[in-house]
N, C-alpha and C. Protein backbone atom coordinates (compact mmCIF):
# COMPACT_ATOMS: atom_id res chain seq x y z
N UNK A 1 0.86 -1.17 0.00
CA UNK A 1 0.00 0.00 0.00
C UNK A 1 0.90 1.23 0.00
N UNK A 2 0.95 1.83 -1.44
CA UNK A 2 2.44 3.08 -1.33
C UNK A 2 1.54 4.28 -0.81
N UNK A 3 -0.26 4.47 -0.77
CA UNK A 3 -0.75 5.73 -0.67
C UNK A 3 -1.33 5.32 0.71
N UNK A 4 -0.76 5.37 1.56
CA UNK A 4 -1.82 4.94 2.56
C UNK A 4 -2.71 5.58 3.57
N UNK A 5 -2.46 7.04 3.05
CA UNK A 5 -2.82 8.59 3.88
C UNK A 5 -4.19 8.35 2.88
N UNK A 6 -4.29 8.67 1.64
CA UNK A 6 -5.45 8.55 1.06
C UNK A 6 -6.20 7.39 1.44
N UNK A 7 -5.32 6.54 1.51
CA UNK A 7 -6.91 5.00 2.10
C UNK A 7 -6.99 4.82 3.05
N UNK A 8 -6.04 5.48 4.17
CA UNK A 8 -7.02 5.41 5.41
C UNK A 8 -7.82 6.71 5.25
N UNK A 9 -7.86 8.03 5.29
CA UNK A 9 -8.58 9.08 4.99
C UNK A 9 -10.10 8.38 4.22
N UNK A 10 -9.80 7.58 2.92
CA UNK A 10 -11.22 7.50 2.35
C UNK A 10 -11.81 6.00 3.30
N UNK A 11 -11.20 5.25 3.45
CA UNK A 11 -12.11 4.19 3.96
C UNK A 11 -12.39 4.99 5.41
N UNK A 12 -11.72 6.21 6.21
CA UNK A 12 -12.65 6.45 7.59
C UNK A 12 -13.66 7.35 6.79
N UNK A 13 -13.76 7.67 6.16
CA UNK A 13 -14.64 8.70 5.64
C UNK A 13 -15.94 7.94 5.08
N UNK A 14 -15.77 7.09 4.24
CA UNK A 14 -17.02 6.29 3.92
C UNK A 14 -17.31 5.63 5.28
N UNK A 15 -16.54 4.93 6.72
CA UNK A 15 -17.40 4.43 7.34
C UNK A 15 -17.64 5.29 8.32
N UNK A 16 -17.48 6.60 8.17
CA UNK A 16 -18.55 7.81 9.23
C UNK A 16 -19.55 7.93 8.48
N UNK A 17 -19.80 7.76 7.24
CA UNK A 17 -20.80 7.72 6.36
C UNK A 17 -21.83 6.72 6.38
N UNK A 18 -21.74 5.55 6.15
CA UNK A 18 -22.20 4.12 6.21
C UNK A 18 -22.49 3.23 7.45
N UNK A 19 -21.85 3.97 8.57
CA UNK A 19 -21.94 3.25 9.97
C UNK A 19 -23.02 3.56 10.75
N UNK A 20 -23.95 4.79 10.52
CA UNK A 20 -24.79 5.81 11.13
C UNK A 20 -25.99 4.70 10.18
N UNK A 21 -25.88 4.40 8.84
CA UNK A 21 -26.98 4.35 7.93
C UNK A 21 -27.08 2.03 8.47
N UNK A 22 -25.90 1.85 8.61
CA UNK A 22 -26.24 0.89 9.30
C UNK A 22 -27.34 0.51 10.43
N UNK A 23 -26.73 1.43 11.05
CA UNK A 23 -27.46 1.04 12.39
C UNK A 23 -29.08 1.43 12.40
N UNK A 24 -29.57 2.26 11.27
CA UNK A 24 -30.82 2.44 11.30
C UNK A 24 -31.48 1.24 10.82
N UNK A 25 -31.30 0.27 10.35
CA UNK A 25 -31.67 -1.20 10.04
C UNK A 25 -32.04 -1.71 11.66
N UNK A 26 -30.92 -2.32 12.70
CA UNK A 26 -30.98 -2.49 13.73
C UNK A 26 -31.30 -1.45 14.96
N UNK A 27 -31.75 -0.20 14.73
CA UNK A 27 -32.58 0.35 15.71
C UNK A 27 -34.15 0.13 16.56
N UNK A 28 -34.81 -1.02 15.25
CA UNK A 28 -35.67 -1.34 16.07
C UNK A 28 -36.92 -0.42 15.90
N UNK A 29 -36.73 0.79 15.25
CA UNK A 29 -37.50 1.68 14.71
C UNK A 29 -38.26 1.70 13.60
N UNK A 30 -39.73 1.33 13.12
CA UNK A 30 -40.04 0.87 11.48
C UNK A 30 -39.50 2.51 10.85
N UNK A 31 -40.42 2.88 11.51
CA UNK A 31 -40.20 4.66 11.05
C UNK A 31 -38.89 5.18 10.21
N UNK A 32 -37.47 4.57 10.84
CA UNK A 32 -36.27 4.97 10.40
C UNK A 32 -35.42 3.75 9.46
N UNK A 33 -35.38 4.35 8.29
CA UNK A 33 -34.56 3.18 7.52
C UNK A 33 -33.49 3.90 6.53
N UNK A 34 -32.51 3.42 6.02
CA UNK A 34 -31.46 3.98 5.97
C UNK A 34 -31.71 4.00 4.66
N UNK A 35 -30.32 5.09 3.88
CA UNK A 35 -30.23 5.94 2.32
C UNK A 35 -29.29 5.38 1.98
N UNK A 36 -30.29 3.96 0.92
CA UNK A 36 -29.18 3.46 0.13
C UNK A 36 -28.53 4.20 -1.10
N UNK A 37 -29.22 5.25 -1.60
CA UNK A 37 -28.22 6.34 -2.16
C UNK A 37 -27.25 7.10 -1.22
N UNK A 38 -27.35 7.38 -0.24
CA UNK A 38 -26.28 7.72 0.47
C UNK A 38 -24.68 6.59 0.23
N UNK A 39 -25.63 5.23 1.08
CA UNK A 39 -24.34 4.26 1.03
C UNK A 39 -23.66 3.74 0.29
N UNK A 40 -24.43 4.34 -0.93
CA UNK A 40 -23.86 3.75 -2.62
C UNK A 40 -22.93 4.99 -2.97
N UNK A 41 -23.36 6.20 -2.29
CA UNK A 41 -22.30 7.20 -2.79
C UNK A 41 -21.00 7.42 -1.89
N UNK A 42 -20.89 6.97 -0.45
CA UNK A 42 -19.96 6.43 0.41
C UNK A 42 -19.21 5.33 -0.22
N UNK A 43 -19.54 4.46 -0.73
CA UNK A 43 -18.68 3.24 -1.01
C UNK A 43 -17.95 3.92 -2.47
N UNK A 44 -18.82 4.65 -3.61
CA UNK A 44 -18.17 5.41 -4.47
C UNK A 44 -16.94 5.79 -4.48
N UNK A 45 -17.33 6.97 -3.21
CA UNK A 45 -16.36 7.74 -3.28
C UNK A 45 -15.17 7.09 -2.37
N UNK A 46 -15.25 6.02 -1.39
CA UNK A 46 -14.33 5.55 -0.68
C UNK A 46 -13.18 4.38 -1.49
N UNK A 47 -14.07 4.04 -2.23
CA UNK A 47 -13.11 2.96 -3.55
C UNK A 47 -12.47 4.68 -4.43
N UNK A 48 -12.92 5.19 -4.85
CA UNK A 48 -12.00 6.16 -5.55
C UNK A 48 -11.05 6.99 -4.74
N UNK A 49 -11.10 7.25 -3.36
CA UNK A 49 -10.20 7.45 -2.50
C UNK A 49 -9.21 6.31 -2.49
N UNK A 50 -9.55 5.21 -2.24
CA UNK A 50 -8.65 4.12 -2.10
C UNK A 50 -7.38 3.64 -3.46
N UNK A 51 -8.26 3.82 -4.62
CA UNK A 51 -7.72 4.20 -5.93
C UNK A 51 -6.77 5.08 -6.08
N UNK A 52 -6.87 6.02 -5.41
CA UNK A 52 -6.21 7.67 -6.11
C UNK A 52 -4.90 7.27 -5.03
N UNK A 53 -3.50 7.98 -5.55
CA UNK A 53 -2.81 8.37 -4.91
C UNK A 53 -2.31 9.21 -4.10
N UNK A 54 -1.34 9.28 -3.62
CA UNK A 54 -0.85 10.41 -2.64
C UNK A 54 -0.08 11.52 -3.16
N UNK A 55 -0.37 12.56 -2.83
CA UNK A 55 0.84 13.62 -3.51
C UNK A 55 2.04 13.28 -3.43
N UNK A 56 2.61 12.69 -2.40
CA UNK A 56 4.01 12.70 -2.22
C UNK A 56 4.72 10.99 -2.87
N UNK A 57 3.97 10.40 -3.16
CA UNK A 57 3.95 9.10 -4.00
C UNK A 57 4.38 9.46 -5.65
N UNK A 58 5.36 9.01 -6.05
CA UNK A 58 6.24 9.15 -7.40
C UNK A 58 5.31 7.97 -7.99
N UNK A 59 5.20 8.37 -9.52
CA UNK A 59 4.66 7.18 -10.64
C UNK A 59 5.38 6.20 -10.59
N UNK A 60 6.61 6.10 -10.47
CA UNK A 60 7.56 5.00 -10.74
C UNK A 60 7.48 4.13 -9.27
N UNK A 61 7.28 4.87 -8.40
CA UNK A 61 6.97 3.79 -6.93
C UNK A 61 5.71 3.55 -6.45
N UNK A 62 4.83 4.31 -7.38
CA UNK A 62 3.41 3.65 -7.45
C UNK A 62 3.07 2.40 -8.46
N UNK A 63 3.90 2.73 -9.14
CA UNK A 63 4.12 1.25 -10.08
C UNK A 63 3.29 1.61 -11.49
N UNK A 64 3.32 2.86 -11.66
CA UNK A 64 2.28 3.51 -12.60
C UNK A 64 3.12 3.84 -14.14
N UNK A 65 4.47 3.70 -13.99
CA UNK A 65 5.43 3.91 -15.26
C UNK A 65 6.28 2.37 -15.05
């Protein structure tokens, strides 16, 4: 893992996102149910965080040349 500031940054970021929308399943509440457009746009953007590199990461030691 040469970027690993970006994938921990995006995977905590999608699960402050996705962890809240979890738990409205198991609250026990009919009333409250969770935004699977939300969690579809959390996992989005957390795989393209995980994807992308780091500024300080060279092409040649990202394995990209």
């Amino acid at each position: 893992m040469k970027s690993f500031k970006t994938t921990i940054l995006s995977v905590l970021a999608a699960a402050a996102i996705i962890i809240p929308q979890v738990l409205f399943v198991f609250d026990k509440d009919p009333t409250t149910n969770p935004d699977f457009s939300l969690i579809l746009a959390a996992i989005t953007a957390g795989g393209a965080g995980i994807a992308a590199r780091d500024n300080g990461v060279s092409s040649e030691s990202a394995g990209a040349k």
